[in-house]
PDB file of N, CA and C in Angstrom:
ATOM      1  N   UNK A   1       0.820  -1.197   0.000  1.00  0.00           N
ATOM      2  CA  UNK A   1       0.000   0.000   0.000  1.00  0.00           C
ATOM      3  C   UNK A   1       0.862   1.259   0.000  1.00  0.00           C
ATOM      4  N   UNK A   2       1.732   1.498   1.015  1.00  0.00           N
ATOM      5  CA  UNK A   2       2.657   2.260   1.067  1.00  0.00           C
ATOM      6  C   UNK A   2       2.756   3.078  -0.697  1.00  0.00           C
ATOM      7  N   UNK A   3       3.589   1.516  -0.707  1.00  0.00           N
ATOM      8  CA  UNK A   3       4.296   1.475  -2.572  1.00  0.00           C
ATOM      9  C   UNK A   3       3.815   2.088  -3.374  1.00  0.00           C
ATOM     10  N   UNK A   4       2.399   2.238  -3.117  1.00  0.00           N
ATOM     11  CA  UNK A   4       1.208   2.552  -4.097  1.00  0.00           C
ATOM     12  C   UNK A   4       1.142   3.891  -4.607  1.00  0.00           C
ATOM     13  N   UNK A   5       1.234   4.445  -3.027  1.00  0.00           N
ATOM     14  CA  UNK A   5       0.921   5.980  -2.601  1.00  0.00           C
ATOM     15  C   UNK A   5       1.817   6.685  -3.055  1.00  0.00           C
ATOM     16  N   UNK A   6       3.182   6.229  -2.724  1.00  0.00           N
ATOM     17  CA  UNK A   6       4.759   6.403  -2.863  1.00  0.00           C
ATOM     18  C   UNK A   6       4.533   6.555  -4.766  1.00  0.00           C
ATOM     19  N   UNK A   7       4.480   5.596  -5.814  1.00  0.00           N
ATOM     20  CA  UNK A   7       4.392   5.725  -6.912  1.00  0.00           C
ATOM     21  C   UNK A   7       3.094   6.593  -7.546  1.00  0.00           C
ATOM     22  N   UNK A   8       2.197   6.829  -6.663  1.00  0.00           N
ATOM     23  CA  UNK A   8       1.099   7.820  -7.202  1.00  0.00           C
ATOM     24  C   UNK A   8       1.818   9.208  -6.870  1.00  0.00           C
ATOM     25  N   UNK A   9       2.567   9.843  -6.264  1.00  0.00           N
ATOM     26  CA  UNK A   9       2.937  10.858  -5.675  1.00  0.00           C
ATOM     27  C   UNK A   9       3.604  11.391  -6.593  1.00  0.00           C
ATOM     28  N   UNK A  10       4.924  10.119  -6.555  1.00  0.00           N
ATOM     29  CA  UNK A  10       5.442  10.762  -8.389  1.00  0.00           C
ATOM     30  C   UNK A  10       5.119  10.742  -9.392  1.00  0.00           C
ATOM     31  N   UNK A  11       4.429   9.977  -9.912  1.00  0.00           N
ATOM     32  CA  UNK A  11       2.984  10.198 -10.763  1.00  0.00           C
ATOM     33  C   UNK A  11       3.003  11.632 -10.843  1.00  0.00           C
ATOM     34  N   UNK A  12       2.535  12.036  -9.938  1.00  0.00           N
ATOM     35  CA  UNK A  12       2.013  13.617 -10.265  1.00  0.00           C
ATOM     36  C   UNK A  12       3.314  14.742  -9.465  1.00  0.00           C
ATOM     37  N   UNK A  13       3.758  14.761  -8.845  1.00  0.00           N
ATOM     38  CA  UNK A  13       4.893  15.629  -8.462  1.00  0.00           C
ATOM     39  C   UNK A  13       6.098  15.390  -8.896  1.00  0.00           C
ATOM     40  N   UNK A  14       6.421  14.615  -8.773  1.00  0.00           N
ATOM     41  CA  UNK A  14       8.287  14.103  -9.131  1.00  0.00           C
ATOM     42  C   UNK A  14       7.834  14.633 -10.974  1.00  0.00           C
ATOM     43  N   UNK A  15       9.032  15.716 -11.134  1.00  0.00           N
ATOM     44  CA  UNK A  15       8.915  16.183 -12.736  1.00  0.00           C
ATOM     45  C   UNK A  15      10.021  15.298 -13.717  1.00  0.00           C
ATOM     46  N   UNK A  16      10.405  14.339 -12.717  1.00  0.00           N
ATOM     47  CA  UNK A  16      11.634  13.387 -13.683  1.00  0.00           C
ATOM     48  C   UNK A  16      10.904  12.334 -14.510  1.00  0.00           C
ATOM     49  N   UNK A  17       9.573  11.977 -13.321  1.00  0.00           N
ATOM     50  CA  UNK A  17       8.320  10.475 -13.842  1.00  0.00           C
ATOM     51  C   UNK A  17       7.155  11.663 -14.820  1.00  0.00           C
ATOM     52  N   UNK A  18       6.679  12.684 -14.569  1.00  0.00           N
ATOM     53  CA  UNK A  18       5.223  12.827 -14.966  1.00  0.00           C
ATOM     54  C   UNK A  18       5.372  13.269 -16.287  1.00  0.00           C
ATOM     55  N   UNK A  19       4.401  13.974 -17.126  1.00  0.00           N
ATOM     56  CA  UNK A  19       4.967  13.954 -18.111  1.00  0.00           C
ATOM     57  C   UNK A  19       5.857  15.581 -18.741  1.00  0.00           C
ATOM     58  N   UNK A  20       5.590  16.339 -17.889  1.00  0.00           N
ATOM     59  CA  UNK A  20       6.486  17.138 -17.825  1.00  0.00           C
ATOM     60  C   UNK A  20       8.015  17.463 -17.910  1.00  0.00           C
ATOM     61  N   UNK A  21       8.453  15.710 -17.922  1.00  0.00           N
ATOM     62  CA  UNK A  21       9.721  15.287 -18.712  1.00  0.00           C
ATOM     63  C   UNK A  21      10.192  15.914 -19.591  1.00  0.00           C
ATOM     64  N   UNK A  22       9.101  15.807 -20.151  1.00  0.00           N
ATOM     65  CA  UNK A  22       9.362  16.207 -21.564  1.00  0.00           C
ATOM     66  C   UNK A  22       9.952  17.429 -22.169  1.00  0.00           C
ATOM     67  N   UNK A  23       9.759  18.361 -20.891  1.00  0.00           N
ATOM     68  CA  UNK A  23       9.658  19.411 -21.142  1.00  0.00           C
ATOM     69  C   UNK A  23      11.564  19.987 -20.498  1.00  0.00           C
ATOM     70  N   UNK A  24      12.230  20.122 -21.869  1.00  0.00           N
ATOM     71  CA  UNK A  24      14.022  20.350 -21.155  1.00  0.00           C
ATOM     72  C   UNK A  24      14.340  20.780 -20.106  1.00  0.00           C
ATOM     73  N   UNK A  25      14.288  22.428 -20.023  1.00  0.00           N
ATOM     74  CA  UNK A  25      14.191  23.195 -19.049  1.00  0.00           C
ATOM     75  C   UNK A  25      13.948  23.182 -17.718  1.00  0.00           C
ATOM     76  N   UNK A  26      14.653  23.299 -16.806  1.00  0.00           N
ATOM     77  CA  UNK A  26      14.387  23.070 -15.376  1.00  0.00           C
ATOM     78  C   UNK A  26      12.992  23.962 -15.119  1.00  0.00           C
ATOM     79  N   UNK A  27      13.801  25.605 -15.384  1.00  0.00           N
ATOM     80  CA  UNK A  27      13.001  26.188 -14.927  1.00  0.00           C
ATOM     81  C   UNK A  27      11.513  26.235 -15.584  1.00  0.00           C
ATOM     82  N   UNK A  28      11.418  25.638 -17.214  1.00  0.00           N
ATOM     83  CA  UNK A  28      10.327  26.172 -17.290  1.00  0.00           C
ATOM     84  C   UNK A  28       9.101  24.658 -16.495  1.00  0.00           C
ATOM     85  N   UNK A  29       9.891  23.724 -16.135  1.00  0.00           N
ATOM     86  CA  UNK A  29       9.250  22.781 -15.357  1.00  0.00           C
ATOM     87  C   UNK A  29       8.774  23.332 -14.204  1.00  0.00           C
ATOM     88  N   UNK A  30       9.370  23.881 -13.460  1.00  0.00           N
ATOM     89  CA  UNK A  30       9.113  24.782 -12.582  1.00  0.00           C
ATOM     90  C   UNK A  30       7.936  25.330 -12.742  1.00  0.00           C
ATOM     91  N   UNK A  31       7.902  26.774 -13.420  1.00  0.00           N
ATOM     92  CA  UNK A  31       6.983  27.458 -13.970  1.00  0.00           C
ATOM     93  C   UNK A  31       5.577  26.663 -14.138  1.00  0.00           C
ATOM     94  N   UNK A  32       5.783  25.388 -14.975  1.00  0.00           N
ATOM     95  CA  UNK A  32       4.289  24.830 -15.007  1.00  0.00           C
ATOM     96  C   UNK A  32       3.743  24.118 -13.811  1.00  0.00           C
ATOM     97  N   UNK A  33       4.788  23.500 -13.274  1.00  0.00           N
ATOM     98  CA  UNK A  33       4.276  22.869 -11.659  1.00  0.00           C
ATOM     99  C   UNK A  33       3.570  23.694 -10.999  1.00  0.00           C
ATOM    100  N   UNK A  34       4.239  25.082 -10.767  1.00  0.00           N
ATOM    101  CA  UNK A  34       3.672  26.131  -9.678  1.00  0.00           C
ATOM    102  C   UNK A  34       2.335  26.650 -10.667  1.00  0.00           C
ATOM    103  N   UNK A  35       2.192  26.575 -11.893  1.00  0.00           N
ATOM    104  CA  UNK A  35       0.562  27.102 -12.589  1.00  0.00           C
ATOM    105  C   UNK A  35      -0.410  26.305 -12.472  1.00  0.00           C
ATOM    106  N   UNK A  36       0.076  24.715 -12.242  1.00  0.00           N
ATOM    107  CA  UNK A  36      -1.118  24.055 -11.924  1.00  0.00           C
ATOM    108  C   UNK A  36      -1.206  23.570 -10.376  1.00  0.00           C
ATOM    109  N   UNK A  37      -0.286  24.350  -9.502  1.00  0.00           N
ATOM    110  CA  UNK A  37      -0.324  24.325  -8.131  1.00  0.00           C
ATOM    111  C   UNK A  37      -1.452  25.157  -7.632  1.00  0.00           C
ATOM    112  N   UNK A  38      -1.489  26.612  -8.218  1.00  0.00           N
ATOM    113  CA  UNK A  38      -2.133  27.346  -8.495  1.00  0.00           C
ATOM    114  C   UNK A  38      -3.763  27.168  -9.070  1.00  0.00           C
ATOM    115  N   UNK A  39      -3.708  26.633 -10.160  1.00  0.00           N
ATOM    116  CA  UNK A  39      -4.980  26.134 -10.409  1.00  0.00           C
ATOM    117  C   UNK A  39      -5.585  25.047  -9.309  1.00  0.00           C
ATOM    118  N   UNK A  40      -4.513  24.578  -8.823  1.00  0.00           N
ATOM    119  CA  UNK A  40      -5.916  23.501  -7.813  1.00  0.00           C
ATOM    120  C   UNK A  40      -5.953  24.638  -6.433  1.00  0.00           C
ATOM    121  N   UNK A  41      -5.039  25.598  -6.227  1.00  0.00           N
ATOM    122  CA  UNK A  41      -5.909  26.109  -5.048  1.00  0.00           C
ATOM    123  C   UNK A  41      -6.694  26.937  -5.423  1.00  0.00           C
ATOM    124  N   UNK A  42      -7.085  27.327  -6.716  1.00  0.00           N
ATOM    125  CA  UNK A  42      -8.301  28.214  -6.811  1.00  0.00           C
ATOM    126  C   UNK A  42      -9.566  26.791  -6.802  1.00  0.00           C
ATOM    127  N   UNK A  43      -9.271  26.036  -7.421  1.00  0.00           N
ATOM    128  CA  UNK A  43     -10.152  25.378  -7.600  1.00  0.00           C
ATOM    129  C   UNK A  43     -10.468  24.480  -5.930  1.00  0.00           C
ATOM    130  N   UNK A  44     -10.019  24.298  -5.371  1.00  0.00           N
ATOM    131  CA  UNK A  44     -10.344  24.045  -3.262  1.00  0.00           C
ATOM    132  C   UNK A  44     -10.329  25.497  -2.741  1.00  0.00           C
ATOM    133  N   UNK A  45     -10.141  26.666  -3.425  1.00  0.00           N
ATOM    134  CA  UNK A  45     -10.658  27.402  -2.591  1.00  0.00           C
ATOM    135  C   UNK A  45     -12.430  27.798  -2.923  1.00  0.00           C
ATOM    136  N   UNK A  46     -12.498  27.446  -4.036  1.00  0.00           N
ATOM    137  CA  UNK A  46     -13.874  27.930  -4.692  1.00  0.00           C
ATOM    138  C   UNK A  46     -14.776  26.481  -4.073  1.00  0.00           C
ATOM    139  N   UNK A  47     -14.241  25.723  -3.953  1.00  0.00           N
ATOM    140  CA  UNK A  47     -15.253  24.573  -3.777  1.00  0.00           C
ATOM    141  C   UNK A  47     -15.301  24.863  -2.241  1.00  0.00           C
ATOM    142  N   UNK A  48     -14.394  25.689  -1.263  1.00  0.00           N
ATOM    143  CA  UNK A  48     -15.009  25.907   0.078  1.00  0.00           C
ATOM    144  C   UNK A  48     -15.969  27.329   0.219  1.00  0.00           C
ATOM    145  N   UNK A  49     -15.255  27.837  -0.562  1.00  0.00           N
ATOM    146  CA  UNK A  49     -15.958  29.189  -1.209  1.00  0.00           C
ATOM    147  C   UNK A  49     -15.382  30.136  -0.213  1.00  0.00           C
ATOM    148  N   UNK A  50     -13.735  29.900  -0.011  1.00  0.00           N
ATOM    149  CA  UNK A  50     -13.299  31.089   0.684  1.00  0.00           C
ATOM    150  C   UNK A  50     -12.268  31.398  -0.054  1.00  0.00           C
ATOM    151  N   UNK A  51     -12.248  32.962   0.298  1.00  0.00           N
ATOM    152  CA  UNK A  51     -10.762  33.368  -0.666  1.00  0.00           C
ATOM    153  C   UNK A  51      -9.429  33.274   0.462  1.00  0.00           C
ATOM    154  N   UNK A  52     -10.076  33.399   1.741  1.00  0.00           N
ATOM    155  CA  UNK A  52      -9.030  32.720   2.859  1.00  0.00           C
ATOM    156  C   UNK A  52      -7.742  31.628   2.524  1.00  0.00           C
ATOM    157  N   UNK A  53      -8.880  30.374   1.924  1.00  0.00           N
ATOM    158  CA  UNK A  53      -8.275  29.215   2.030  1.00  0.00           C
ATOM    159  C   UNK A  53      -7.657  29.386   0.944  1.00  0.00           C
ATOM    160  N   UNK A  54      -8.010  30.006  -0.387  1.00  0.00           N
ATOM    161  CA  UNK A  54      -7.161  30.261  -1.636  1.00  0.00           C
ATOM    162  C   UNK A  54      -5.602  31.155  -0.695  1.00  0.00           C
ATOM    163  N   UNK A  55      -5.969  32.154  -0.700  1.00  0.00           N
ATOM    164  CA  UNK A  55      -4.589  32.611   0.157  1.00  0.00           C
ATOM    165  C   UNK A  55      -3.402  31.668   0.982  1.00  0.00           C
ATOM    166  N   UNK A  56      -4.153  30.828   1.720  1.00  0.00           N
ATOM    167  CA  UNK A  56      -3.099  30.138   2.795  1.00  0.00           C
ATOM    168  C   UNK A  56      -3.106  28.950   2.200  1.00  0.00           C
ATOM    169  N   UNK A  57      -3.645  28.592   1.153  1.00  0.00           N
ATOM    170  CA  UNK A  57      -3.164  27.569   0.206  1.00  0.00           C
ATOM    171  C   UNK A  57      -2.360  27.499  -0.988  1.00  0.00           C
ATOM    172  N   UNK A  58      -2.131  29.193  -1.484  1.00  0.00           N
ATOM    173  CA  UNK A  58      -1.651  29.438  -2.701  1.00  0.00           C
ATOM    174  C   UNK A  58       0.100  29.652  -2.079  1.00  0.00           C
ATOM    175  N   UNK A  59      -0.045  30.392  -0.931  1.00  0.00           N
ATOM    176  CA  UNK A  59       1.162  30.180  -0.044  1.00  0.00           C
ATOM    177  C   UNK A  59       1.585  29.126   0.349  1.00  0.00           C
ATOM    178  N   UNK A  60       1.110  28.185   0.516  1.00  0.00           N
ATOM    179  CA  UNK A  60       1.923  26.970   1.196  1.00  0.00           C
ATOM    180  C   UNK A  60       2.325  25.963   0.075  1.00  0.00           C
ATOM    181  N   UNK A  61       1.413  25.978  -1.320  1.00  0.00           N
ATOM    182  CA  UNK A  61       1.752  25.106  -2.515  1.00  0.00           C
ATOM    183  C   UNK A  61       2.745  26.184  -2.894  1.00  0.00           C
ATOM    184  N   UNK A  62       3.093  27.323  -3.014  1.00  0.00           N
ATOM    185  CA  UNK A  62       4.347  27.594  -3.697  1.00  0.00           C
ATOM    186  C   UNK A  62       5.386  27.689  -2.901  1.00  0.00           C
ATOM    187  N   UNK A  63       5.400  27.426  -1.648  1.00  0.00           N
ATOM    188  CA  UNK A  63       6.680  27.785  -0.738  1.00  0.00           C
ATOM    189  C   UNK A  63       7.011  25.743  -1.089  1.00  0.00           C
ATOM    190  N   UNK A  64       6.249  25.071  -1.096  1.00  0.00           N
ATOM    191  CA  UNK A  64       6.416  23.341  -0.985  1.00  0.00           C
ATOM    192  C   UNK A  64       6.890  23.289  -2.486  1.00  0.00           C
ATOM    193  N   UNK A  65       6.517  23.896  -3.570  1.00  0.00           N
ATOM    194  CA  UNK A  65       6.822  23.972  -4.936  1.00  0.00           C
ATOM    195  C   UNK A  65       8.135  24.724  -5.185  1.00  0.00           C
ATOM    196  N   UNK A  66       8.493  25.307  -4.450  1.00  0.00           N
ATOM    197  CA  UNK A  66       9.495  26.024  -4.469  1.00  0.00           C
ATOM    198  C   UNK A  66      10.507  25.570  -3.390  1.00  0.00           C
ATOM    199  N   UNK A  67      10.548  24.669  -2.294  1.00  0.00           N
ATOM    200  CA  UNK A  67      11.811  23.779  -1.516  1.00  0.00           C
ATOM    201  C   UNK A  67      11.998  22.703  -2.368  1.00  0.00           C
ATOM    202  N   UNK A  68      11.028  22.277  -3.041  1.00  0.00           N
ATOM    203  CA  UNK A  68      10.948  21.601  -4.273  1.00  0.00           C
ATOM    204  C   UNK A  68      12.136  21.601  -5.090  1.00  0.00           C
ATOM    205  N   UNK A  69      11.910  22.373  -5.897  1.00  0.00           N
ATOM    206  CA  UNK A  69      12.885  22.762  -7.181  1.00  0.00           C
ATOM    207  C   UNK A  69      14.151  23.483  -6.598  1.00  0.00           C
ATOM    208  N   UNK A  70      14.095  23.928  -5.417  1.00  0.00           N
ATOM    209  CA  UNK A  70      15.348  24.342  -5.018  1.00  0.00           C
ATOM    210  C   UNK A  70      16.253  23.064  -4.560  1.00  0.00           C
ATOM    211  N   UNK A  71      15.489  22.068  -3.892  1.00  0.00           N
ATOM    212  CA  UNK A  71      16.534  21.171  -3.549  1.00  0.00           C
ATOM    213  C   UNK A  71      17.008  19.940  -4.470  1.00  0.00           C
ATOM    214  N   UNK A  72      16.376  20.157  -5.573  1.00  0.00           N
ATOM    215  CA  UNK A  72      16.270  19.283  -6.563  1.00  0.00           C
ATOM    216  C   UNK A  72      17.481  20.379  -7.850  1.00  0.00           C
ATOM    217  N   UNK A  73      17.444  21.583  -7.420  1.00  0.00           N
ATOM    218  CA  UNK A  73      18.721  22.270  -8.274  1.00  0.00           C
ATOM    219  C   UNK A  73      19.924  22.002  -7.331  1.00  0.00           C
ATOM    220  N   UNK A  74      19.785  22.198  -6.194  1.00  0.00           N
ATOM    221  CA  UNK A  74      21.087  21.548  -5.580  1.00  0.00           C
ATOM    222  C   UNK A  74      21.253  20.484  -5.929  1.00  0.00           C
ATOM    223  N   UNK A  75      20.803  19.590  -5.982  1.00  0.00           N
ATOM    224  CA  UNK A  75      21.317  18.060  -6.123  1.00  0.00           C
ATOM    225  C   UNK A  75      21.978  18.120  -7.160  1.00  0.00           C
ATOM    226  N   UNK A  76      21.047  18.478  -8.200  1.00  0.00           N
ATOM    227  CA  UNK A  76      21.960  18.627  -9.623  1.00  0.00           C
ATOM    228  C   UNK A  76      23.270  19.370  -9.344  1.00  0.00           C
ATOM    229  N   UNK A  77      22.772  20.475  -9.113  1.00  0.00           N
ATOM    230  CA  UNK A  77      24.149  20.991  -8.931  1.00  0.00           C
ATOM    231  C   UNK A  77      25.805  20.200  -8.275  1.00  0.00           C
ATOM    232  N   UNK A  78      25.107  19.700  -7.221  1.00  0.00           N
ATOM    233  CA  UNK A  78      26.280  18.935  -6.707  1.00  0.00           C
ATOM    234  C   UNK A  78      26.667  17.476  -7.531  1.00  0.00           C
ATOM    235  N   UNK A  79      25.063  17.332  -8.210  1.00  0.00           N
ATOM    236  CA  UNK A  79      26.014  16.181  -9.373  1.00  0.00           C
ATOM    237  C   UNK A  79      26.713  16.407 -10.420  1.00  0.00           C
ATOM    238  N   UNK A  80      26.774  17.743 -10.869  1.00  0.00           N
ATOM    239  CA  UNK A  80      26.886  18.001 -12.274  1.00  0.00           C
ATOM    240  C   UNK A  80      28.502  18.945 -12.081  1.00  0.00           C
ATOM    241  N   UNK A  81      28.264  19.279 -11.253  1.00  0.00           N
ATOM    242  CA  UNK A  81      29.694  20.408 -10.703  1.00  0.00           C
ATOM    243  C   UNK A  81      30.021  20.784  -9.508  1.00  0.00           C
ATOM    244  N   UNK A  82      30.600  19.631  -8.620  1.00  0.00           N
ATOM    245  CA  UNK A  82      30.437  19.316  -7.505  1.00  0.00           C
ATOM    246  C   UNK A  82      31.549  20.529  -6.859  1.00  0.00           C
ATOM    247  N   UNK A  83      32.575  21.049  -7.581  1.00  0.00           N
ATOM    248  CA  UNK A  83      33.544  21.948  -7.755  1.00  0.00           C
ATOM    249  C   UNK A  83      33.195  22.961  -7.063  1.00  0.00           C
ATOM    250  N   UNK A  84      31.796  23.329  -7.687  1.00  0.00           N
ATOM    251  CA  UNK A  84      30.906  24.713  -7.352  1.00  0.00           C
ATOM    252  C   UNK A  84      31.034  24.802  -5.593  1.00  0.00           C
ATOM    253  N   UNK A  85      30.495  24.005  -4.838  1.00  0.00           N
ATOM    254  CA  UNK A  85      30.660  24.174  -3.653  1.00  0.00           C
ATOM    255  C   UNK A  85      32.209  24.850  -2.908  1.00  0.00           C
ATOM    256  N   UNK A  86      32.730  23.841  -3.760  1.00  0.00           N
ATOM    257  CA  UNK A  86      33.994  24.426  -3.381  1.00  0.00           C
ATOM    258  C   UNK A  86      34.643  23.782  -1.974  1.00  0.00           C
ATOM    259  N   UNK A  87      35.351  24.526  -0.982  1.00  0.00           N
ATOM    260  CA  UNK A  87      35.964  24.639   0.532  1.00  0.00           C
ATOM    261  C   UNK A  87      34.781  25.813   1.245  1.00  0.00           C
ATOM    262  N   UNK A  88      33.714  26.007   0.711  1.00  0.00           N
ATOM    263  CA  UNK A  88      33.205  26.868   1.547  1.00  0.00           C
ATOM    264  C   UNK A  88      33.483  28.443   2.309  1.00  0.00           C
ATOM    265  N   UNK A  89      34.786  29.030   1.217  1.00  0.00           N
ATOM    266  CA  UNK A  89      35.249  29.918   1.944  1.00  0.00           C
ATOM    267  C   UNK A  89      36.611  29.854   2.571  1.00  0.00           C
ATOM    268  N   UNK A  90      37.373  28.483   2.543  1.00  0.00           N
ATOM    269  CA  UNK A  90      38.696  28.550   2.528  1.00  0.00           C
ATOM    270  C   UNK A  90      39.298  28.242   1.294  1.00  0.00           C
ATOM    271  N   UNK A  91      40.997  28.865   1.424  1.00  0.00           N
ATOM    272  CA  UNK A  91      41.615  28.584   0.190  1.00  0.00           C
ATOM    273  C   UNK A  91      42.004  27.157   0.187  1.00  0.00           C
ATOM    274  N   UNK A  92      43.136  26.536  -0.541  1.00  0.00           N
ATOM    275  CA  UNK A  92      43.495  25.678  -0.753  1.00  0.00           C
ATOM    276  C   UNK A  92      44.231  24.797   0.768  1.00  0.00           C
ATOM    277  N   UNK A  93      44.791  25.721   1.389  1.00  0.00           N
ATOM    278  CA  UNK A  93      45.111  25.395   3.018  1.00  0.00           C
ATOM    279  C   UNK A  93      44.602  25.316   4.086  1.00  0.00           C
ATOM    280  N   UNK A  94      43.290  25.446   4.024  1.00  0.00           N
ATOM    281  CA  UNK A  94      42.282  25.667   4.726  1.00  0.00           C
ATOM    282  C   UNK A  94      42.434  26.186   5.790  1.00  0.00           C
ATOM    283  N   UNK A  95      42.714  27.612   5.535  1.00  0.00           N
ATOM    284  CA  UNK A  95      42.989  28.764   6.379  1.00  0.00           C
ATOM    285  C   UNK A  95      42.198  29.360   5.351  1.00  0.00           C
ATOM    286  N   UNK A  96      41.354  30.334   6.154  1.00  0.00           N
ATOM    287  CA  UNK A  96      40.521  31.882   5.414  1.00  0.00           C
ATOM    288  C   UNK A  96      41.524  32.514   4.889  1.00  0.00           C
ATOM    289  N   UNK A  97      41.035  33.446   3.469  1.00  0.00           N
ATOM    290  CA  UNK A  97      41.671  33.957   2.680  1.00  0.00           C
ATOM    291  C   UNK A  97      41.362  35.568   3.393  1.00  0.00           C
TER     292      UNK A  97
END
């Protein structure tokens, strides 16, 4: 059951499985995740019929849509050019420059 839930989830969120694959661009994956994040909280806020719940729902799907794609650009990042990180601020002796 777990398994189920777990593979329905990325189904629809994970942008590596859905079909938003397709689509090159990180960011413009991005961009469409957060428009139809958007469309379902208008659409649960209208079915409670508050603009409340649109508000504190349109906020919390883009802050979750957005730790999202941020931690999913780090990863890349650290797979793709692990360099980038660097020493954090020391030089090569790891003594501050």
């Amino acid at each position: 059951m777990g398994k189920a839930i777990v593979n329905m989830w990325n189904l629809i969120m994970d942008h590596n499985v859905n079909p938003l694959k397709n689509i090159q661009d990180l960011q413009t994956r991005h961009l469409f995740m957060q428009l139809l994040a958007w469309m379902w909280c208008v659409i649960f806020a209208s079915s409670l019929g508050s603009f409340l719940a649109f508000g504190v729902s349109a906020i919390l799907h883009s802050l979750l849509i957005a730790a999202v794609a941020i931690t999913v650009a780090t990863f890349e990042m650290a797979k793709k050019q692990p360099q980038y990180f660097g020493g954090l601020g020391r030089s090569a002796n790891g003594e501050h420059e």
